[in-house]
N, C-alpha and C. Protein backbone atom coordinates (compact mmCIF):
# COMPACT_ATOMS: atom_id res chain seq x y z
N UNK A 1 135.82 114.83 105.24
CA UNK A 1 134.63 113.98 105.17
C UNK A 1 134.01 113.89 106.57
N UNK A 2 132.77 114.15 106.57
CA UNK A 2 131.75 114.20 108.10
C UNK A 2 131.82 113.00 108.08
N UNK A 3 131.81 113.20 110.01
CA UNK A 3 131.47 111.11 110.68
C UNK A 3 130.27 111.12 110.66
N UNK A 4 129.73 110.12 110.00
CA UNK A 4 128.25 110.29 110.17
C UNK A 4 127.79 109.18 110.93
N UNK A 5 128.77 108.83 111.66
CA UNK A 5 127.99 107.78 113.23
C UNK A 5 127.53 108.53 113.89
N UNK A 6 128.06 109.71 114.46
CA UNK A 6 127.72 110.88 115.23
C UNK A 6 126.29 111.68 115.06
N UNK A 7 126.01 111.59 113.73
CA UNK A 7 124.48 112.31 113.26
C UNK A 7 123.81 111.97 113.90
N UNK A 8 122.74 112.80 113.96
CA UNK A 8 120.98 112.37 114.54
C UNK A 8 120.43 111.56 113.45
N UNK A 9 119.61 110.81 113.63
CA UNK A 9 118.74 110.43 112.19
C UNK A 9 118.22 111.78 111.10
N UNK A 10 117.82 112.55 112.09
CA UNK A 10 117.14 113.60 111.15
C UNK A 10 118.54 114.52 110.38
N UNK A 11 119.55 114.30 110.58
CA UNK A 11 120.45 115.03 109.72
C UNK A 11 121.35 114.15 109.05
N UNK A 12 120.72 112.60 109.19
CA UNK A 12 121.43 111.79 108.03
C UNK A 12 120.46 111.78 106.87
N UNK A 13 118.99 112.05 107.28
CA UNK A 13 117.52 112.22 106.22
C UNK A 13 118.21 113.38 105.57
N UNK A 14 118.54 114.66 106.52
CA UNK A 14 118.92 115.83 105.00
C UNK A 14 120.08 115.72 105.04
N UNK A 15 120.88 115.28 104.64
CA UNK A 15 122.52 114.57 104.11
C UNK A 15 121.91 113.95 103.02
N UNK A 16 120.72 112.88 103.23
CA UNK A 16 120.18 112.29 102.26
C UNK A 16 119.86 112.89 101.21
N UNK A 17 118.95 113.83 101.42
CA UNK A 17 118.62 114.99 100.13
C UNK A 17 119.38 115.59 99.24
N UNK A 18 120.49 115.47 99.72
CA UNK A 18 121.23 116.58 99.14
C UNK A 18 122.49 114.91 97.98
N UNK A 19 122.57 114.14 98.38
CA UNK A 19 122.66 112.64 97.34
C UNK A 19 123.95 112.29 97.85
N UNK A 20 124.28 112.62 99.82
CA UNK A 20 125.13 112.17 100.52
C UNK A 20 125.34 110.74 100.44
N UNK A 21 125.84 109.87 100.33
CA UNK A 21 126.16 108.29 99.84
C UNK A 21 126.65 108.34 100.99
N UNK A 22 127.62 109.13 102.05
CA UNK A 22 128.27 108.33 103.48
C UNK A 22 126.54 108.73 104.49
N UNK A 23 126.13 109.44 104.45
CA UNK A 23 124.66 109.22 104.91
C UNK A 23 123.98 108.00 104.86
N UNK A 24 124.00 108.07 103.63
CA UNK A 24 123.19 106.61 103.38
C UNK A 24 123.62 105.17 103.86
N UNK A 25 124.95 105.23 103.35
CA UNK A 25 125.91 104.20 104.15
C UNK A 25 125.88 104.15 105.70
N UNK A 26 125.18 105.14 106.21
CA UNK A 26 125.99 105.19 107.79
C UNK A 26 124.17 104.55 107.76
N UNK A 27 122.82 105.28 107.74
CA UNK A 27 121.53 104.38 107.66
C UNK A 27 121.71 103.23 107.40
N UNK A 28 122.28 102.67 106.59
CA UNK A 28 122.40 100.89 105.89
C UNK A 28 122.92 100.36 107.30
N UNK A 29 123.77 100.76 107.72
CA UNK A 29 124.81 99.89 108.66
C UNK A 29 124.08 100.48 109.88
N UNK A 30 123.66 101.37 110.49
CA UNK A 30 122.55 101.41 111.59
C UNK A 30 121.41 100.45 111.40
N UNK A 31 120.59 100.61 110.75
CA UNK A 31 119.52 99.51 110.81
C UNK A 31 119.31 98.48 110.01
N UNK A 32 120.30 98.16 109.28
CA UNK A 32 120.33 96.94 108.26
C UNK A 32 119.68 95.30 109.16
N UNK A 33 120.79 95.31 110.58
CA UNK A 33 120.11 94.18 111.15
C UNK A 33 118.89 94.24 112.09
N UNK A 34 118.57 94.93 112.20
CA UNK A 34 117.47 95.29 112.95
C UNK A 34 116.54 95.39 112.14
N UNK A 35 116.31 95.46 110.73
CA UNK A 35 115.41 95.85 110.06
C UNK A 35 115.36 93.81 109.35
N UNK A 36 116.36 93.91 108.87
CA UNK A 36 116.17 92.18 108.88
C UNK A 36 115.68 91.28 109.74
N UNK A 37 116.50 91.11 110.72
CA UNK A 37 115.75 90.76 112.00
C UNK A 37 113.65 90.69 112.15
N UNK A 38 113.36 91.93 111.80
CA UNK A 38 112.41 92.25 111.83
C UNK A 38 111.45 91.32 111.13
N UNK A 39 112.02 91.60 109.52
CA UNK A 39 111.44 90.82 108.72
C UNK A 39 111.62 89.41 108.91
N UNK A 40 113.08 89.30 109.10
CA UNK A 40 113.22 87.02 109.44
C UNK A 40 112.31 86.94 110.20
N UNK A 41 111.98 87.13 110.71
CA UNK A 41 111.01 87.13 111.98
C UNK A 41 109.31 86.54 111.44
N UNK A 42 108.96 87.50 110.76
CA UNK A 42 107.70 87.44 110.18
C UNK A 42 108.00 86.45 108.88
N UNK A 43 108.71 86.35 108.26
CA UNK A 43 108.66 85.29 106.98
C UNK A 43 109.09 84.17 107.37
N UNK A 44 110.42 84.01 108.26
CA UNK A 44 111.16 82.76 108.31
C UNK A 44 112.22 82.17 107.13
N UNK A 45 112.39 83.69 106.33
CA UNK A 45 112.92 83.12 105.02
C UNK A 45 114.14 84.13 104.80
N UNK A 46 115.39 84.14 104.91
CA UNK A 46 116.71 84.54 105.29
C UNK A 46 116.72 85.79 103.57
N UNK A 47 116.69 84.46 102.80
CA UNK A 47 116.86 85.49 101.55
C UNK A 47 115.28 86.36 101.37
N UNK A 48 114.67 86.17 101.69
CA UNK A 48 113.55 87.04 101.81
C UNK A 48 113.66 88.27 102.39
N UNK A 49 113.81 88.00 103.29
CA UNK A 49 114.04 89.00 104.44
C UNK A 49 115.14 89.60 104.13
N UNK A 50 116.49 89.31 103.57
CA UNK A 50 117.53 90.19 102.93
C UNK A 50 116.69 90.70 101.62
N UNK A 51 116.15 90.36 100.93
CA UNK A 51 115.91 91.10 99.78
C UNK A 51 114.83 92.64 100.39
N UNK A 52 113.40 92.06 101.11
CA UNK A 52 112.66 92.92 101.36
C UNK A 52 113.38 94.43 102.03
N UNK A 53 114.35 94.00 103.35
CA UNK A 53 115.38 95.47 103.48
C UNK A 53 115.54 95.85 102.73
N UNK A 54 116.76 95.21 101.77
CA UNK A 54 117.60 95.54 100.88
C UNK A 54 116.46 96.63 100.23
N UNK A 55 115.58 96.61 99.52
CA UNK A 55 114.62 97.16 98.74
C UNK A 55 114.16 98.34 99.71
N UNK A 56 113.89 98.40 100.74
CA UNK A 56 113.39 99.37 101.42
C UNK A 56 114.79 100.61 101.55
N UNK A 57 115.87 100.11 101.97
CA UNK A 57 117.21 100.89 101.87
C UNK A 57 116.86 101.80 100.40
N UNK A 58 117.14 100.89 99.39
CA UNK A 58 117.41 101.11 98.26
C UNK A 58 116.25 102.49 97.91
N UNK A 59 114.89 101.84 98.30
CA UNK A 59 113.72 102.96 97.84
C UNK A 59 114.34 104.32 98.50
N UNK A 60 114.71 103.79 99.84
CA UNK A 60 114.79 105.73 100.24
C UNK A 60 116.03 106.58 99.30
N UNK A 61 117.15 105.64 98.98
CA UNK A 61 118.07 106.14 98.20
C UNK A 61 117.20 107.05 97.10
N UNK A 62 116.50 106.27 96.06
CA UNK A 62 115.94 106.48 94.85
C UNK A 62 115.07 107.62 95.24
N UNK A 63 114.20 107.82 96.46
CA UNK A 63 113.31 109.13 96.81
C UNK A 63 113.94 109.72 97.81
N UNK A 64 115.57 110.27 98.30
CA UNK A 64 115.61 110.94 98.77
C UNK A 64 115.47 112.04 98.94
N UNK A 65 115.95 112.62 97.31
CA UNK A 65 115.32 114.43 97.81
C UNK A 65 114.20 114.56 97.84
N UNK A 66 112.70 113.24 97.66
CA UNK A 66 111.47 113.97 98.27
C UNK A 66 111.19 113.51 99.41
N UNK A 67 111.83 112.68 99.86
CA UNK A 67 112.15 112.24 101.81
C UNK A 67 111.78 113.27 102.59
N UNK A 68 110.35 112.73 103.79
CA UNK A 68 109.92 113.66 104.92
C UNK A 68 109.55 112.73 105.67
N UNK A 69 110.73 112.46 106.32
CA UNK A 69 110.59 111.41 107.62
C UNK A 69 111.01 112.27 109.09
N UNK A 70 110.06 111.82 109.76
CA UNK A 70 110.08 112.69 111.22
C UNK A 70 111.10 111.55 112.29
N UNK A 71 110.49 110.36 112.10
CA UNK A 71 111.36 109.37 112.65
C UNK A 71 111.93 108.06 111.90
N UNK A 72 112.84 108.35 111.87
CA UNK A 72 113.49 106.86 111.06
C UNK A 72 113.33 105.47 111.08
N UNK A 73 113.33 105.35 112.34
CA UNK A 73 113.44 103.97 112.73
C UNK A 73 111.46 103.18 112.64
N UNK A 74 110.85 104.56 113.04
CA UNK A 74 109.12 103.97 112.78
C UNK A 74 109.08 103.79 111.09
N UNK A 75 109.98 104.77 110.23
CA UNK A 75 109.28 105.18 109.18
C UNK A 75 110.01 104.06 108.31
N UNK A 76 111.16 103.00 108.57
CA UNK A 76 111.92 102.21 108.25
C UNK A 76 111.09 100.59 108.11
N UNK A 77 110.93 100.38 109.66
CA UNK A 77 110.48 99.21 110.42
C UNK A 77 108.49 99.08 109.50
N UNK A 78 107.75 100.34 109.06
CA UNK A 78 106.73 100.58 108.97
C UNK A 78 106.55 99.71 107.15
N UNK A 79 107.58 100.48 106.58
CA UNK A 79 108.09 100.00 105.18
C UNK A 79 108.07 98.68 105.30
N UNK A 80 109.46 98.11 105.87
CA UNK A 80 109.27 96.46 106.09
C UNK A 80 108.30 95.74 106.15
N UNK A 81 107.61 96.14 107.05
CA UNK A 81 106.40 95.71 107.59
C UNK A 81 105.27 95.60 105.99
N UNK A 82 104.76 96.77 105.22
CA UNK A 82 104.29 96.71 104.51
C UNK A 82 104.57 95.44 103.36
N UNK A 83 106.09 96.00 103.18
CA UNK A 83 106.75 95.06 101.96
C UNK A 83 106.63 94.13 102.39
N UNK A 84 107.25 92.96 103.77
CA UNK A 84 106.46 91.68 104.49
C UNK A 84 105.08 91.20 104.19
N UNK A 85 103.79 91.88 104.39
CA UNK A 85 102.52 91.97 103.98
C UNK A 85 102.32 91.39 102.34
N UNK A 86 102.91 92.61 101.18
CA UNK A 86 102.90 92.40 99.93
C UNK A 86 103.16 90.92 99.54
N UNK A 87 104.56 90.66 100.21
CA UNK A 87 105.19 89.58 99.80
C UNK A 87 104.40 88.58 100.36
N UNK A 88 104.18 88.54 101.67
CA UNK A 88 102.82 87.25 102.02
C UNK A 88 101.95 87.23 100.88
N UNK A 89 101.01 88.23 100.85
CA UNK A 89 100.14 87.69 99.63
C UNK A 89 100.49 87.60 98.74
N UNK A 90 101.32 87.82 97.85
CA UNK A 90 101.90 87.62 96.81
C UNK A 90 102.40 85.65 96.74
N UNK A 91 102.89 85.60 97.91
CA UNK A 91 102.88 84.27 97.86
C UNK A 91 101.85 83.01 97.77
N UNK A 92 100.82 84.29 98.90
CA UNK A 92 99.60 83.63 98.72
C UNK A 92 98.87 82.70 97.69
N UNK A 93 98.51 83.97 96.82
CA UNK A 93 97.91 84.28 95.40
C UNK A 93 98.60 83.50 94.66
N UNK A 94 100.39 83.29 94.22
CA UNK A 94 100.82 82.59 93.48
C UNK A 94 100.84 80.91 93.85
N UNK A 95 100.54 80.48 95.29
CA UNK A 95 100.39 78.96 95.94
C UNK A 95 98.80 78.77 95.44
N UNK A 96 97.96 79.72 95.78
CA UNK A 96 96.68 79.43 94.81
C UNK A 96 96.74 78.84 93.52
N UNK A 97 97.04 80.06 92.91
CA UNK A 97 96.74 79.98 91.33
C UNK A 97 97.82 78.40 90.95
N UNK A 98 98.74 78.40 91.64
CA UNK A 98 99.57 77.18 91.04
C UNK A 98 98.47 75.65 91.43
N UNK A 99 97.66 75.89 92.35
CA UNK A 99 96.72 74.92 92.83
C UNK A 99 95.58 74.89 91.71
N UNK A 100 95.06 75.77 91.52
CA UNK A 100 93.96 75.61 90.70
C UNK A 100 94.79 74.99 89.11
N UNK A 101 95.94 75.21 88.70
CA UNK A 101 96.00 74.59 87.29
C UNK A 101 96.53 73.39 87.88
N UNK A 102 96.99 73.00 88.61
CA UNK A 102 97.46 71.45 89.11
C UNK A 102 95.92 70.80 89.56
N UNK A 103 95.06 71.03 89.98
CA UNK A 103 93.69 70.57 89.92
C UNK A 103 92.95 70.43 88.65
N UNK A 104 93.30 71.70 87.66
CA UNK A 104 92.37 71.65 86.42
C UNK A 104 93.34 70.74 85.22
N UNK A 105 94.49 70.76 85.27
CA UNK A 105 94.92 70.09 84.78
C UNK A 105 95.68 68.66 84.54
N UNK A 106 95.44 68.08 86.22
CA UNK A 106 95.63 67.19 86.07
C UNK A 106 95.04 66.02 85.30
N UNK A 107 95.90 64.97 84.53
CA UNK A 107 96.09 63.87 83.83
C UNK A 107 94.60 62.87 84.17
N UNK A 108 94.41 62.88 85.66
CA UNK A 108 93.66 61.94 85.86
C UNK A 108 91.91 62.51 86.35
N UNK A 109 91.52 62.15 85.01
CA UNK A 109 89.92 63.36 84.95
C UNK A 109 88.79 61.95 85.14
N UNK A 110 89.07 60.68 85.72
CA UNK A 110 88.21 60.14 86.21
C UNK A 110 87.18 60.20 87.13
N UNK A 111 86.89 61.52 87.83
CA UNK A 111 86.02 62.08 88.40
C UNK A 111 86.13 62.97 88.74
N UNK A 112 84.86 63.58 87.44
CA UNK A 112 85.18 65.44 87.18
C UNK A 112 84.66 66.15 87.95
N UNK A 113 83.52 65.31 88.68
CA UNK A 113 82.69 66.31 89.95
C UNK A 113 83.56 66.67 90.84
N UNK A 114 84.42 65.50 91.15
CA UNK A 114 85.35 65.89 92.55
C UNK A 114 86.57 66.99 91.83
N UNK A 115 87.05 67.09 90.71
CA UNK A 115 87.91 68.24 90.40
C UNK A 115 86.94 69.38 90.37
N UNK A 116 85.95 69.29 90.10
CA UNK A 116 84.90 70.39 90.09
C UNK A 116 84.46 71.56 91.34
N UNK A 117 84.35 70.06 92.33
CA UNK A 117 84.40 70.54 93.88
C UNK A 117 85.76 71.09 93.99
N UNK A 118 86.75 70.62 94.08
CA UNK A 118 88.21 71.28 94.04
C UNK A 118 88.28 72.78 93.66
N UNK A 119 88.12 72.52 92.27
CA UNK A 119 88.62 73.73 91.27
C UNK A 119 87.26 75.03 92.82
N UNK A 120 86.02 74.57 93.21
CA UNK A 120 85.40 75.79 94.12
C UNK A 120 85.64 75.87 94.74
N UNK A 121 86.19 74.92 95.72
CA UNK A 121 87.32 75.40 96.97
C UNK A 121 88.62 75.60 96.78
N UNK A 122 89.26 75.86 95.43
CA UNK A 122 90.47 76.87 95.36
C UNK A 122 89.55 78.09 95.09
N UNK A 123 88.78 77.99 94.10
CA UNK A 123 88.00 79.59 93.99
C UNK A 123 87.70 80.25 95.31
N UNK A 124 87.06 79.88 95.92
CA UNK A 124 86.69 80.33 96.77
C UNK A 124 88.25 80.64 97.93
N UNK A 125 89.12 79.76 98.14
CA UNK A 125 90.24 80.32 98.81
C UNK A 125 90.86 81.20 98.11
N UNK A 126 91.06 81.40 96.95
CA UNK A 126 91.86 82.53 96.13
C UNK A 126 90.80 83.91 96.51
N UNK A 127 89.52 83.70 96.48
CA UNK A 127 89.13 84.99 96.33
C UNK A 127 89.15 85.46 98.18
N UNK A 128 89.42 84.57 98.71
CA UNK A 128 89.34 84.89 100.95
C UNK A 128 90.86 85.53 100.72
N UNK A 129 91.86 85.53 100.04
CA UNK A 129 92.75 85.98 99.84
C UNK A 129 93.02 87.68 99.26
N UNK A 130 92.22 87.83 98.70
CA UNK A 130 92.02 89.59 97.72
C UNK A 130 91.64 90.77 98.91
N UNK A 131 92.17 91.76 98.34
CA UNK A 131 92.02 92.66 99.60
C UNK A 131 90.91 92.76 99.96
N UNK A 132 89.90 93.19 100.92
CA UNK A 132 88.59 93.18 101.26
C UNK A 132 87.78 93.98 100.16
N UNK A 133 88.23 95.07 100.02
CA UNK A 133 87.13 95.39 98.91
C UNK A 133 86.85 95.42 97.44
N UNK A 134 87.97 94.44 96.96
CA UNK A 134 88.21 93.54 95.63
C UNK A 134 87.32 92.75 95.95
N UNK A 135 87.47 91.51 97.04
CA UNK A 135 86.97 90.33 96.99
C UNK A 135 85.02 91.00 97.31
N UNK A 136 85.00 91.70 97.93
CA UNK A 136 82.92 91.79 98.24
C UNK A 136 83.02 92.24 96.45
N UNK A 137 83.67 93.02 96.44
CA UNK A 137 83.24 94.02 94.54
C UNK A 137 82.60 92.11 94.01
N UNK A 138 83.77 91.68 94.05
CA UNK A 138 83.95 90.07 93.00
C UNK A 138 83.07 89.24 93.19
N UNK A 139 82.54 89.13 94.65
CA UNK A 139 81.20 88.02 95.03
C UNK A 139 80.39 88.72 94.68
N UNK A 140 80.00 89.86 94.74
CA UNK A 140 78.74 90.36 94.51
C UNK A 140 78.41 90.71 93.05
N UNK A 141 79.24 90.97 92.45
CA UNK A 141 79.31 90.51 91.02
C UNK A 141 78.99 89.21 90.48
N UNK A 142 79.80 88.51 90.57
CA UNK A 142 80.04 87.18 89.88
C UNK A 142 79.02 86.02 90.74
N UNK A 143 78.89 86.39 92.37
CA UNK A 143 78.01 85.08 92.89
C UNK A 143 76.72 85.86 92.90
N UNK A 144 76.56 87.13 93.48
CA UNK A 144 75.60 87.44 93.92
C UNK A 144 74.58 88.06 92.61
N UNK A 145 75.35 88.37 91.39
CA UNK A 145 74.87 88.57 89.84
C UNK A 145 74.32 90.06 90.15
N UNK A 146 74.91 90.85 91.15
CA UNK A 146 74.72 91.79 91.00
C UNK A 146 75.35 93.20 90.16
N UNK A 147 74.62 93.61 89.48
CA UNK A 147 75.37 94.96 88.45
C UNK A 147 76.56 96.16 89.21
N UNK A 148 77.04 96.29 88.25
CA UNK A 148 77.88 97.53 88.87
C UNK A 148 77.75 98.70 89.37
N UNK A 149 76.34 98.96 88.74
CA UNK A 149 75.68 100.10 89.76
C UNK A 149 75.10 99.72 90.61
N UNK A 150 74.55 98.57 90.94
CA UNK A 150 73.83 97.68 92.37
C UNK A 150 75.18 97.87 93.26
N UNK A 151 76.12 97.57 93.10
CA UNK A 151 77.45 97.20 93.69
C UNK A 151 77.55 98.99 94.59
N UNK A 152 77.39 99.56 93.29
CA UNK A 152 78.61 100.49 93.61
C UNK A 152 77.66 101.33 95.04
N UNK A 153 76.14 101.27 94.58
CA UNK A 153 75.21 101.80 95.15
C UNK A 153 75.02 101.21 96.86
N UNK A 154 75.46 100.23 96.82
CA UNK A 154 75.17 99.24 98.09
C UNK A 154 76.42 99.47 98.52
N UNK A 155 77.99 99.54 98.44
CA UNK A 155 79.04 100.07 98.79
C UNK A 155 79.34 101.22 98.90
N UNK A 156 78.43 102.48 98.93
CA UNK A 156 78.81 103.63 98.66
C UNK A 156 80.10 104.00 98.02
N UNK A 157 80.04 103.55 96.64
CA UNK A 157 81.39 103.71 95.60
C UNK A 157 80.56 104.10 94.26
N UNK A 158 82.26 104.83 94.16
CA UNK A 158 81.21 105.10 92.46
C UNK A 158 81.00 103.82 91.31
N UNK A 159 80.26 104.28 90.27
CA UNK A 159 80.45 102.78 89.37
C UNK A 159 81.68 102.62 88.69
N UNK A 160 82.23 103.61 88.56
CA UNK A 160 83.57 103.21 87.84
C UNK A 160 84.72 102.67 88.56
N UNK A 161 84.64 103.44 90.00
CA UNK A 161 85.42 102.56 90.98
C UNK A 161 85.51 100.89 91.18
N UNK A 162 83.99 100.40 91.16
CA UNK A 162 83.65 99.39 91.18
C UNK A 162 83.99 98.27 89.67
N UNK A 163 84.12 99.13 88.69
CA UNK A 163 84.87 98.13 87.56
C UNK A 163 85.47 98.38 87.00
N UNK A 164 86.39 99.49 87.66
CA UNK A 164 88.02 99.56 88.01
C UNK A 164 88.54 97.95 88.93
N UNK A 165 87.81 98.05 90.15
CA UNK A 165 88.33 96.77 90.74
C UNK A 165 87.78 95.52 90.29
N UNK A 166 86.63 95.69 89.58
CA UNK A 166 86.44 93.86 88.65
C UNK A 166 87.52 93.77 87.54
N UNK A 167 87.86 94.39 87.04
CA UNK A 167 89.09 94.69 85.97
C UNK A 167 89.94 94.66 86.43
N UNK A 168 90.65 94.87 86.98
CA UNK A 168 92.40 94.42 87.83
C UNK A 168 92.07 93.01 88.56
N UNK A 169 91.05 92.69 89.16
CA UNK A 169 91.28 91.13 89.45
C UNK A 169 90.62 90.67 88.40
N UNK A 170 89.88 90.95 87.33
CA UNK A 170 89.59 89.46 86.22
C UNK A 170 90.56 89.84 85.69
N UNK A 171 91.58 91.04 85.18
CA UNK A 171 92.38 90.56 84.31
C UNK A 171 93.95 89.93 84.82
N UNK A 172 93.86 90.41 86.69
CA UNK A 172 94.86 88.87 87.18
C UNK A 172 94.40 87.82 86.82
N UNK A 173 93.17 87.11 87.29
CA UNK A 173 92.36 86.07 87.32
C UNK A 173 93.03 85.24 85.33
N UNK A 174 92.59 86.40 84.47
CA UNK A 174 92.75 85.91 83.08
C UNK A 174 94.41 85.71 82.75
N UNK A 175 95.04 86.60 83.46
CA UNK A 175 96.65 86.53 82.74
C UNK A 175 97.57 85.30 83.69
N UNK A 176 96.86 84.94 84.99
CA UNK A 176 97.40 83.75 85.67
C UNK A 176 96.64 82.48 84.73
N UNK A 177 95.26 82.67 84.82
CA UNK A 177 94.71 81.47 84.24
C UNK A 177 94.62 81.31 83.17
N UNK A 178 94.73 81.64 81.53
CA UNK A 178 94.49 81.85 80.62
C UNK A 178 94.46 80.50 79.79
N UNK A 179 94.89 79.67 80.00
CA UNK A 179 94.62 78.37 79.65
C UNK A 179 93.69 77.31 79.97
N UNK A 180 93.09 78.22 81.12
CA UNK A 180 91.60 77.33 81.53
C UNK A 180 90.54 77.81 81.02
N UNK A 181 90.25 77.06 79.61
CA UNK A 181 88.65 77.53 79.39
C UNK A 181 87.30 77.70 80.71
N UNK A 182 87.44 76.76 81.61
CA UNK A 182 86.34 77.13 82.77
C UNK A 182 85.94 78.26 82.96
N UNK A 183 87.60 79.03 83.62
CA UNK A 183 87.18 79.93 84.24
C UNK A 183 87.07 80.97 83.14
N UNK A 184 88.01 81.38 81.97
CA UNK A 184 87.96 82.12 81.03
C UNK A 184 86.11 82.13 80.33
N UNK A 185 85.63 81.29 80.38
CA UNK A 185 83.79 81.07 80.29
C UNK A 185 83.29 82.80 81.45
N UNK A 186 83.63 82.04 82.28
CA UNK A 186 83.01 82.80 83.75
C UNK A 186 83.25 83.95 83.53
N UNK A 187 84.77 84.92 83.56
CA UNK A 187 84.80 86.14 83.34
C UNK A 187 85.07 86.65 82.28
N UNK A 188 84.56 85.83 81.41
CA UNK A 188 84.44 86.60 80.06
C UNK A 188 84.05 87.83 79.45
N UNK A 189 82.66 88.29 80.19
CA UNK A 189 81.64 88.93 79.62
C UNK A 189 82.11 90.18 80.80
N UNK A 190 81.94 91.39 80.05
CA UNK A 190 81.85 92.77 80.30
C UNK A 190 81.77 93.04 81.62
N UNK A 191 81.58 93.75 82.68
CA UNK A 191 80.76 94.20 83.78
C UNK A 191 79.74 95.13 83.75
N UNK A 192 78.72 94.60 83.95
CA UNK A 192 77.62 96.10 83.31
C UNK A 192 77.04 96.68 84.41
């Protein structure tokens, strides 16, 4: 059995290919804390940050024989980094959406203007949240009442591109909110 402390990175990557498990093992235990580290760092959240590695390890396992990494440690730390990102907004988006039904549904509807005002300043923070060119597609749609070929034409995008991305966020928008007639009113209707 090869020591694979001794390897270069680039000949624990093709050890990898070939569905070497002490390869992989010897990567896990080289950058496991350093790659955590990384992430505790940016979240502040222990099991977070163990899961997000953990998952990045795991992916290269699952795609090693199509693995083409020049440097390990950028192409490792780069992953994290992404998966960190995901998981922020992901948290984001789900501290939103849990805001807007604790606003729309709360018990005490003695003044509906001020839940009204509410319910538009979660709208409006949920949508400062969407990647940049979801959220212009979505204002310019929905505030600005502009068409999908206005959109797509003023973005240099095609039209189908453009409600490709009104369609993946109204039908987040519908499968988080689906119990709020309000908003279910609003994106009801087609994109034309």
């Amino acid at each position: 059995m090869p020591s694979f402390h001794t390897y270069t990175d680039l000949q624990l990557v093709e050890s990898l290919k070939f569905s070497d498990e002490g390869a992989f093992t010897e990567i896990y235990h080289r950058y496991w804390e350093k790659l955590y580290k990384s992430a505790y760092i940016k979240l502040n959240d222990s099991e977070d940050a163990k899961e997000i590695v953990n998952d990045v390890l795991l992916d290269i396992w699952k795609r090693r024989a199509d693995l083409s990494i020049a440097f390990l440690p950028a192409y490792l730390e780069k992953a994290v980094r992404f998966r960190v990102i995901n998981h922020i907004n992901r948290k984001k988006s789900t501290a939103l959406l849990d805001s807007f039904e604790t606003v729309l549904q709360s018990p005490f509807k003695a003044d509906s203007q001020v839940n009204m005002n509410e319910f538009i300043s979660l709208l409006e923070a949920w949508i400062a949240v969407l990647p940049e060119k979801q959220r212009r597609i979505f204002v310019k749609y929905y505030f600005d009442n502009l068409s999908t070929h206005e959109i797509a034409v003023d973005m240099n995008l095609s039209r189908k591109t453009v409600q490709n991305n009104l369609s993946m966020t109204v039908q987040y928008l519908k499968t988080k909110l689906k119990h709020l007639p309000v908003l279910l009113i609003m994106l009801s209707h087609t994109p034309r």
